[in-house]
Protein backbone atom coordinates (compact mmCIF):
# COMPACT_ATOMS: atom_id res chain seq x y z
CA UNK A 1 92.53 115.10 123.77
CA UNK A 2 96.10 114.51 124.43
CA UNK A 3 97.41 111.13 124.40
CA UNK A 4 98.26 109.65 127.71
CA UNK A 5 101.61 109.63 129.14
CA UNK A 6 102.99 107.60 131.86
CA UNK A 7 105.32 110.37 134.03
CA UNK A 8 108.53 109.10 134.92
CA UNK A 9 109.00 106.95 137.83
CA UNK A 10 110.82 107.85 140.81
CA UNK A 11 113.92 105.78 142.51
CA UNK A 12 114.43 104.89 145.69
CA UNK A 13 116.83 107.79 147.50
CA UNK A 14 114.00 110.31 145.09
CA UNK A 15 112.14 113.68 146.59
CA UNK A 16 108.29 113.10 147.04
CA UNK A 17 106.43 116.01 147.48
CA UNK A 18 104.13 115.70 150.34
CA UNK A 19 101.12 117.51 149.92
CA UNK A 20 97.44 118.46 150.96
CA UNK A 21 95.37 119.65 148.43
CA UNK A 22 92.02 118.51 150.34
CA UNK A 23 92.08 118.88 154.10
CA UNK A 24 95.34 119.94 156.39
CA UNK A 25 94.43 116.64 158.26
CA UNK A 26 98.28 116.46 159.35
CA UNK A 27 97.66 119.57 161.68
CA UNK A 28 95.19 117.79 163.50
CA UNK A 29 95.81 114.23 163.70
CA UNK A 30 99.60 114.45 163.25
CA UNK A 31 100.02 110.16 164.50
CA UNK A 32 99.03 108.64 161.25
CA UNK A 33 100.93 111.54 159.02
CA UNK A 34 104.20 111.47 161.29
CA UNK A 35 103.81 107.38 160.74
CA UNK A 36 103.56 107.78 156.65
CA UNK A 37 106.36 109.87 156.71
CA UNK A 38 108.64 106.91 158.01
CA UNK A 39 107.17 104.51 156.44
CA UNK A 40 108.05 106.71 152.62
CA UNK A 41 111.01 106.30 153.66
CA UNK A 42 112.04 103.77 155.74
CA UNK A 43 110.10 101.15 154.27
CA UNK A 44 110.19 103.15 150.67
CA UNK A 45 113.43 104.65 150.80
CA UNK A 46 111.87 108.07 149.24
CA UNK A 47 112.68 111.06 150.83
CA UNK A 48 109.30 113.45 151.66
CA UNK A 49 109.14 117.03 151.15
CA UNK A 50 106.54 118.86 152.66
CA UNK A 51 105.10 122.50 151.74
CA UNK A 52 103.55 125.38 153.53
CA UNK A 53 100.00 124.18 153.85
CA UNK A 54 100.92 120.56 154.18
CA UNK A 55 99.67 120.90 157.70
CA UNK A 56 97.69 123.46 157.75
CA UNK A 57 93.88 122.61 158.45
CA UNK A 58 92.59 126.19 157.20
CA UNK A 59 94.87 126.86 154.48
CA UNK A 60 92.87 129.07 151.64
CA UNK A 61 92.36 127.48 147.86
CA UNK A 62 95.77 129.45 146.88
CA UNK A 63 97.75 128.37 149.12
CA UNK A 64 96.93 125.20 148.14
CA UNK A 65 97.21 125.49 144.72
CA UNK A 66 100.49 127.18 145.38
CA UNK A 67 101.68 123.92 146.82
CA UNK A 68 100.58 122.29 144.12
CA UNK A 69 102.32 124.14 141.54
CA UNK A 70 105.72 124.49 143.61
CA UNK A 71 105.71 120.91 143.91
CA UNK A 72 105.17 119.86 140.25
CA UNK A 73 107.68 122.68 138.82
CA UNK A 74 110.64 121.65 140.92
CA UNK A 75 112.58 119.23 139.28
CA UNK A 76 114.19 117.38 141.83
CA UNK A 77 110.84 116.69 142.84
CA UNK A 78 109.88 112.86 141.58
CA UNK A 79 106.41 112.04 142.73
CA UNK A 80 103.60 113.43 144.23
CA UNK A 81 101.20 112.24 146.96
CA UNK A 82 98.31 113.46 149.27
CA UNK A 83 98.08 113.41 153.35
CA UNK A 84 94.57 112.73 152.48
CA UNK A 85 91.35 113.77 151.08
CA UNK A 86 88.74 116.50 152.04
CA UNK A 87 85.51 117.71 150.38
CA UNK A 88 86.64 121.11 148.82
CA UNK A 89 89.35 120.59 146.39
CA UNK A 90 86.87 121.68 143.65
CA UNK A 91 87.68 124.98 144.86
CA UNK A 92 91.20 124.49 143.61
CA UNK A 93 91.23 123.72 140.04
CA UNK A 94 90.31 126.83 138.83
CA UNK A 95 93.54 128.20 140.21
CA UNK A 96 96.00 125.58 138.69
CA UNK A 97 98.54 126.21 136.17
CA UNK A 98 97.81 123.94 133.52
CA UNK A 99 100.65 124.67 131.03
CA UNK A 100 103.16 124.64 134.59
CA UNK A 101 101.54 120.91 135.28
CA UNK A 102 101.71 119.96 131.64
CA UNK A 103 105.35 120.85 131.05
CA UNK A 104 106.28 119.32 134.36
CA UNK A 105 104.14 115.70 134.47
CA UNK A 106 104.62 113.54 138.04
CA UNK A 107 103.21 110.56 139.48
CA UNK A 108 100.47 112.16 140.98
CA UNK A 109 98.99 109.92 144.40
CA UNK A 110 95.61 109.84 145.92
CA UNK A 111 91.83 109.64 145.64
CA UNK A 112 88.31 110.51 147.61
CA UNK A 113 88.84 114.21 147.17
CA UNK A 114 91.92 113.62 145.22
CA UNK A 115 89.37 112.60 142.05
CA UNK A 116 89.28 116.29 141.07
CA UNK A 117 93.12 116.15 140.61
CA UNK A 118 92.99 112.83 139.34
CA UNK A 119 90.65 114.20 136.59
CA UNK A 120 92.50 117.58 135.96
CA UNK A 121 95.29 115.69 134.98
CA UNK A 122 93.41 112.90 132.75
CA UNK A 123 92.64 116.05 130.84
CA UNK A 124 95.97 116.88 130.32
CA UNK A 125 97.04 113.50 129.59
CA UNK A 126 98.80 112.77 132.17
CA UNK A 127 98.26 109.49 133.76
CA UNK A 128 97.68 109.72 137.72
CA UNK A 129 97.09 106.69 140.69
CA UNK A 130 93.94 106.45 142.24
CA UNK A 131 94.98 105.13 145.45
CA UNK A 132 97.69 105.94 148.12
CA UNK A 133 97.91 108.25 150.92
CA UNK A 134 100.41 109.43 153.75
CA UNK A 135 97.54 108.95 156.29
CA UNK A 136 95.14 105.98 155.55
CA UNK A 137 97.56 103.52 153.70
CA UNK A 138 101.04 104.48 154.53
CA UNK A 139 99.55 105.59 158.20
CA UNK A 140 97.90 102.33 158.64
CA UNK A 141 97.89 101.31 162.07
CA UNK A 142 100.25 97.71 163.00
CA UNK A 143 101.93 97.38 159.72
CA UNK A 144 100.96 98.30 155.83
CA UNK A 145 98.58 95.65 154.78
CA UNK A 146 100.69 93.77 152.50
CA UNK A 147 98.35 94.03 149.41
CA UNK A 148 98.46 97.67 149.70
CA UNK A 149 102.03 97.93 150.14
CA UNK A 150 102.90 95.54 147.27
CA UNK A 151 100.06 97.99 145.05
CA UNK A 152 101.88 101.09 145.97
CA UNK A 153 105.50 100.05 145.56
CA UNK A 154 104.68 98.65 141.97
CA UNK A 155 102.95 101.68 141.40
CA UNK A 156 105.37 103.91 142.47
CA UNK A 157 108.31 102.31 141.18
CA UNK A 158 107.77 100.25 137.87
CA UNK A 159 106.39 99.95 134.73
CA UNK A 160 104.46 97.57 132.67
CA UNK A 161 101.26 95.08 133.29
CA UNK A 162 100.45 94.43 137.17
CA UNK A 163 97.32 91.73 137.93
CA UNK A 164 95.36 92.58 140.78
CA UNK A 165 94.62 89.87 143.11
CA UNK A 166 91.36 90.48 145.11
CA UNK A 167 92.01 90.68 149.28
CA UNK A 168 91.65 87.64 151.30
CA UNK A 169 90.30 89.72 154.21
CA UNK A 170 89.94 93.45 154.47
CA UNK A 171 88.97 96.10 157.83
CA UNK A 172 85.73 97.39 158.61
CA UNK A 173 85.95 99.31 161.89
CA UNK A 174 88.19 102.30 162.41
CA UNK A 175 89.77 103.47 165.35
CA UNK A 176 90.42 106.87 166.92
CA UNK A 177 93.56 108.23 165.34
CA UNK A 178 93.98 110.74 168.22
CA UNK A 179 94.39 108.10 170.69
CA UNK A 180 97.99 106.73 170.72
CA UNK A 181 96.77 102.87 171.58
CA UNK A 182 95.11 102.79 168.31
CA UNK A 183 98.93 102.69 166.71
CA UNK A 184 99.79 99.82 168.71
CA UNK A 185 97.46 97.19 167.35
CA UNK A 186 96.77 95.49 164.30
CA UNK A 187 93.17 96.66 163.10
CA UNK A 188 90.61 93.95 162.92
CA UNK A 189 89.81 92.26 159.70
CA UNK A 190 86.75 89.74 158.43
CA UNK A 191 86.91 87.60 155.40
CA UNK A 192 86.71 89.54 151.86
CA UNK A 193 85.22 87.12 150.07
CA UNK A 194 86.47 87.48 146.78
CA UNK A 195 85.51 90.17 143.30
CA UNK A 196 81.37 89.87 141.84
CA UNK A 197 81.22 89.53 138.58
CA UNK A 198 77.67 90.66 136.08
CA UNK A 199 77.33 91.19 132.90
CA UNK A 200 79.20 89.83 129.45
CA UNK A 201 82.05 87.51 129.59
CA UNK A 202 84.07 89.49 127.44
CA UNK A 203 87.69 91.38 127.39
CA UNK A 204 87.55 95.06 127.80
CA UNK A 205 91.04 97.05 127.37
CA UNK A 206 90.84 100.69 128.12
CA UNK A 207 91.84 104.19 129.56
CA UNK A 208 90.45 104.14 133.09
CA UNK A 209 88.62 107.00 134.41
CA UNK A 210 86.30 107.93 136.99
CA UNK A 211 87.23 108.23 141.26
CA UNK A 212 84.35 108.93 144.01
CA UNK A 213 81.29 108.74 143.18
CA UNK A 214 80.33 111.90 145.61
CA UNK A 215 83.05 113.79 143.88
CA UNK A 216 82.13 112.97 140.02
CA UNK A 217 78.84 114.49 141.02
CA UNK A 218 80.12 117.71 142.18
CA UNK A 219 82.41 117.80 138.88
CA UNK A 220 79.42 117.31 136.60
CA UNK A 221 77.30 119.82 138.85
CA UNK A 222 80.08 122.54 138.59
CA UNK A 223 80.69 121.46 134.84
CA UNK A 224 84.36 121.07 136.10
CA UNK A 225 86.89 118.72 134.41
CA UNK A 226 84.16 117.24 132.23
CA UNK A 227 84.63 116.59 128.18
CA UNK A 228 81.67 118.02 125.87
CA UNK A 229 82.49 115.72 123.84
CA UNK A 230 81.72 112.32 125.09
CA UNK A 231 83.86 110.76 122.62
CA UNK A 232 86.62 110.62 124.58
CA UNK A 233 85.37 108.34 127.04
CA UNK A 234 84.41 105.52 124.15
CA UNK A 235 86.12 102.20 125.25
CA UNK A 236 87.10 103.15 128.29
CA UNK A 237 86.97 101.43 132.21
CA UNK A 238 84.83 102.87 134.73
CA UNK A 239 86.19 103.33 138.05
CA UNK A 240 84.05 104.09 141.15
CA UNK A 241 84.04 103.99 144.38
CA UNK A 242 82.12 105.54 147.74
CA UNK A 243 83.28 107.50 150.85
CA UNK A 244 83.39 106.74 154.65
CA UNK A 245 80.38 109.54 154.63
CA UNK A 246 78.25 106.41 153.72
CA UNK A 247 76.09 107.97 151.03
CA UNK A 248 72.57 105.96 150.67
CA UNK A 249 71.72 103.66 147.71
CA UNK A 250 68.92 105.88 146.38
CA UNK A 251 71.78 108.87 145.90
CA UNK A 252 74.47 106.51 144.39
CA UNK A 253 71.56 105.56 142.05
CA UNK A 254 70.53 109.17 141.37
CA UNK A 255 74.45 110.23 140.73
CA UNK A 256 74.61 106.79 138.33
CA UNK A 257 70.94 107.99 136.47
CA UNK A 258 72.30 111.87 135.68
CA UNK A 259 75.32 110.66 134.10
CA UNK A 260 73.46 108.22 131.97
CA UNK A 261 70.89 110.39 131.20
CA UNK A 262 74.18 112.73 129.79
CA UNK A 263 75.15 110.21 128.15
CA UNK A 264 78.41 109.16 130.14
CA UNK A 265 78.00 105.78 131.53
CA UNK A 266 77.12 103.95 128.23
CA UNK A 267 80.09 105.28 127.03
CA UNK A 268 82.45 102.80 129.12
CA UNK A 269 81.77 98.68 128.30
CA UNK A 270 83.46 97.78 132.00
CA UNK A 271 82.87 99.06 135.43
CA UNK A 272 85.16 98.51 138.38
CA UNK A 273 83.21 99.23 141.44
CA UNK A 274 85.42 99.33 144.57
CA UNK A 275 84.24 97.68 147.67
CA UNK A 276 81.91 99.94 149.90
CA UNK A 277 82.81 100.96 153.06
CA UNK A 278 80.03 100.28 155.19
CA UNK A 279 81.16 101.59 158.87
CA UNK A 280 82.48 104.75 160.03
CA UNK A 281 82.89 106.76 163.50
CA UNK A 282 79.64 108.39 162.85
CA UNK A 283 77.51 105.48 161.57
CA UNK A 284 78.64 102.64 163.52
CA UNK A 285 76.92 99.77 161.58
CA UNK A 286 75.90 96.67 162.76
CA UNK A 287 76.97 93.71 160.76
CA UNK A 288 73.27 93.14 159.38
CA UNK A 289 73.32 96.81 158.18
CA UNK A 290 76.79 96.57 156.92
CA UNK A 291 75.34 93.73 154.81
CA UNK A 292 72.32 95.53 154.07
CA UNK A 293 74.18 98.68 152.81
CA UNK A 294 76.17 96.87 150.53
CA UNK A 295 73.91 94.80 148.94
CA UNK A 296 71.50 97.98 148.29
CA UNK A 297 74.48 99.98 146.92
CA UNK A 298 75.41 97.09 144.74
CA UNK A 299 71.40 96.79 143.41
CA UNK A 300 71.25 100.58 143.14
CA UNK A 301 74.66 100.46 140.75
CA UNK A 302 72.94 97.43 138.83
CA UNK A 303 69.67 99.38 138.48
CA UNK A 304 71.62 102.18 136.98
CA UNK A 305 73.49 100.28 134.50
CA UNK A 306 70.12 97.89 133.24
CA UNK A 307 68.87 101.46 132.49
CA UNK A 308 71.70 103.51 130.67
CA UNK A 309 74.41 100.63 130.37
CA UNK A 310 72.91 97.51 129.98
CA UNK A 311 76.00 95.97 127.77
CA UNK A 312 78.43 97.54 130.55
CA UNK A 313 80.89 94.71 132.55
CA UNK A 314 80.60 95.08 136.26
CA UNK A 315 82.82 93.79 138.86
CA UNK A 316 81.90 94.53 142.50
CA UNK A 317 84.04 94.60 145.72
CA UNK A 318 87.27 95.96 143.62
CA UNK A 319 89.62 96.35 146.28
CA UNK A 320 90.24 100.17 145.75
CA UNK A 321 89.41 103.41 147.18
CA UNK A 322 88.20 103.79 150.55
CA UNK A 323 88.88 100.25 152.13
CA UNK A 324 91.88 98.43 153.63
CA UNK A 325 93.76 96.63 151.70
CA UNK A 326 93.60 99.20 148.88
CA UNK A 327 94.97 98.77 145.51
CA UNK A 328 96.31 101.40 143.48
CA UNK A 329 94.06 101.78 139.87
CA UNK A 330 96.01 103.79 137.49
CA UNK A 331 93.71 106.53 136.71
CA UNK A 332 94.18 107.09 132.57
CA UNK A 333 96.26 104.46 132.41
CA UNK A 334 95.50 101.21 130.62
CA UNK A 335 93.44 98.77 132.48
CA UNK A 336 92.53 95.32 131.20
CA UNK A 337 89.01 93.54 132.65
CA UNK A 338 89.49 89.69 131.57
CA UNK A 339 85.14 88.84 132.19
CA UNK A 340 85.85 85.17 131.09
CA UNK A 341 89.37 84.63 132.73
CA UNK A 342 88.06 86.37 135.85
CA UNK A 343 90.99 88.65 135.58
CA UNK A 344 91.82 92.58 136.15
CA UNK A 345 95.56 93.86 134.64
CA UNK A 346 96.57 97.02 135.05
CA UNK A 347 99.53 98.77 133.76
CA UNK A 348 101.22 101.07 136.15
């Protein structure tokens, strides 16, 4: 495997290649894209550059992948970050250019869907950022939550160790992004509560790896993106995390049991496991089956790693993925899980 590198870091007044490898979401719910375009660069003073299927909702594989490659092979090009996610960029990889992305390595932005780049580029040894999008986090309705936007800048813009801090309070309910009023409020929040830690007290340092949950298992279904040899994984942090599709605790725990029995999850001695999201537009939990759903994820995730991981570190309600605030995890990057301090470092 190649060793890691950090890509270099853009500067404010930079080109960030706007792109959507997932879904063309921009074409049809242009109010949270148009807003994550000013905030890049009114509040980040980056200057976006969009491509041909940016916002287009039925662009093919190859004309993704296309976008892809023209944005990491242009040089004045700095960064790179995702309108959003999807459920089909599996369809891309086989299409990418690795020796073009190799000789060309960028910040690379984004998760959900965004885990099959995200891994792709682990491979190559390229560190990416799980975390970050023009839509949810940049799009954010009322303001950036400032967690987020402290996450992303530091991401985006410097180098070194970076503690997380877990969220004081964090959304639950969405709102219609069609419907221009929804942009003219802050969203409501609840109290977070605070990081859950099992396991050993101990001090795991590590290459992070990992993304959706839903996603991983369509990577080790399609034997896409995934080492042979096991080794490779050996010391490293776990990073997972569910989607707004709301899959049920009995399927998280089925995911977590086929890559233990294939030997992956023993292989990492810490497990960041981001908070769930527990409402969406199509399942409009109550707050007793908000509770309920996290607290059978969480004991589904624990059953798992009693069974194929029982010396793994877990900390639950991470603040990453799909919630808001969302911190950006450095995805093959070092990460640093402190179990007696109570403390997670990462190094952006």
């Amino acid at each position: 495997m190649p060793t890691p590198t950090y890509p270099p870091k853009p500067r404010p007044g930079d080109r960030i290649a706007v792109i959507s490898p997932s879904g063309g979401l921009p074409e049809l719910l242009p109010l949270p894209y148009e807003l994550g375009l000013q905030r890049l660069e009114k509040e980040f003073g980056l200057v976006p550059v969009e491509y041909p299927a940016t916002r287009s909702m039925g662009a093919t594989a190859q004309e993704r992948a296309d976008d892809i490659h023209a944005a990491f092979g242009d040089p004045s090009v700095k960064a790179v970050i995702a309108s959003i996610g999807g459920d089909d960029q599996i369809t891309v990889l086989p299409l990418l250019d690795r020796e073009l992305i190799r000789a060309n390595p960028k910040p690379f932005f984004g998760y959900s869907d965004n885990t099959n780049l995200l891994a792709f580029l682990w491979n190559l040894g390229i560190v990416g950022y799980h975390g970050g999008s023009v839509m949810c986090e940049l799009g954010r309705p009322g303001v950036m939550d400032p967690l987020t936007a402290e996450s992303l800048r530091a991401a985006l813009f410097s180098s070194g160790p970076y503690e997380l801090r877990p969220a004081e309070r964090f959304r639950v309910v969405d709102r219609d992004w069609a419907d221009p009023a929804t942009f003219e409020r802050e969203p409501e929040t609840q109290p977070a509560g605070g990081w859950d830690w099992h396991g050993p007290e101990r001090v795991v340092e590590g290459r992070s790896w990992g993304g959706n949950l839903e996603i991983l298992s369509w990577l080790l279904m399609a034997n896409r993106e995934i080492q042979d040899d096991l080794s490779v994984y050996d010391g490293g942090v776990l990073v997972l995390e569910t989607s707004e599709e709301l899959p049920r605790a009995e399927e998280a725990f089925r995911i977590l049991r086929n890559m233990g029995e294939r030997g992956l999850l023993r292989r990492f001695p810490a497990l960041l496991m981001g908070r769930p999201k527990t409402w969406s537009l199509s399942q409009p939990n109550s707050p007793e089956e908000q509770a309920r759903y996290a607290q059978e994820q969480r004991a589904a995730v624990m059953r798992a790693l009693e069974a194929y991981a029982p010396g793994t570190m877990a900390v639950f309600d991470v603040d990453l993925g799909h919630t808001d605030p969302q911190l950006v995890i450095p995805y093959g990057g070092v990460v640093r899980v402190d179990g007696t301090a109570r403390r997670i470092t990462v190094t952006y």
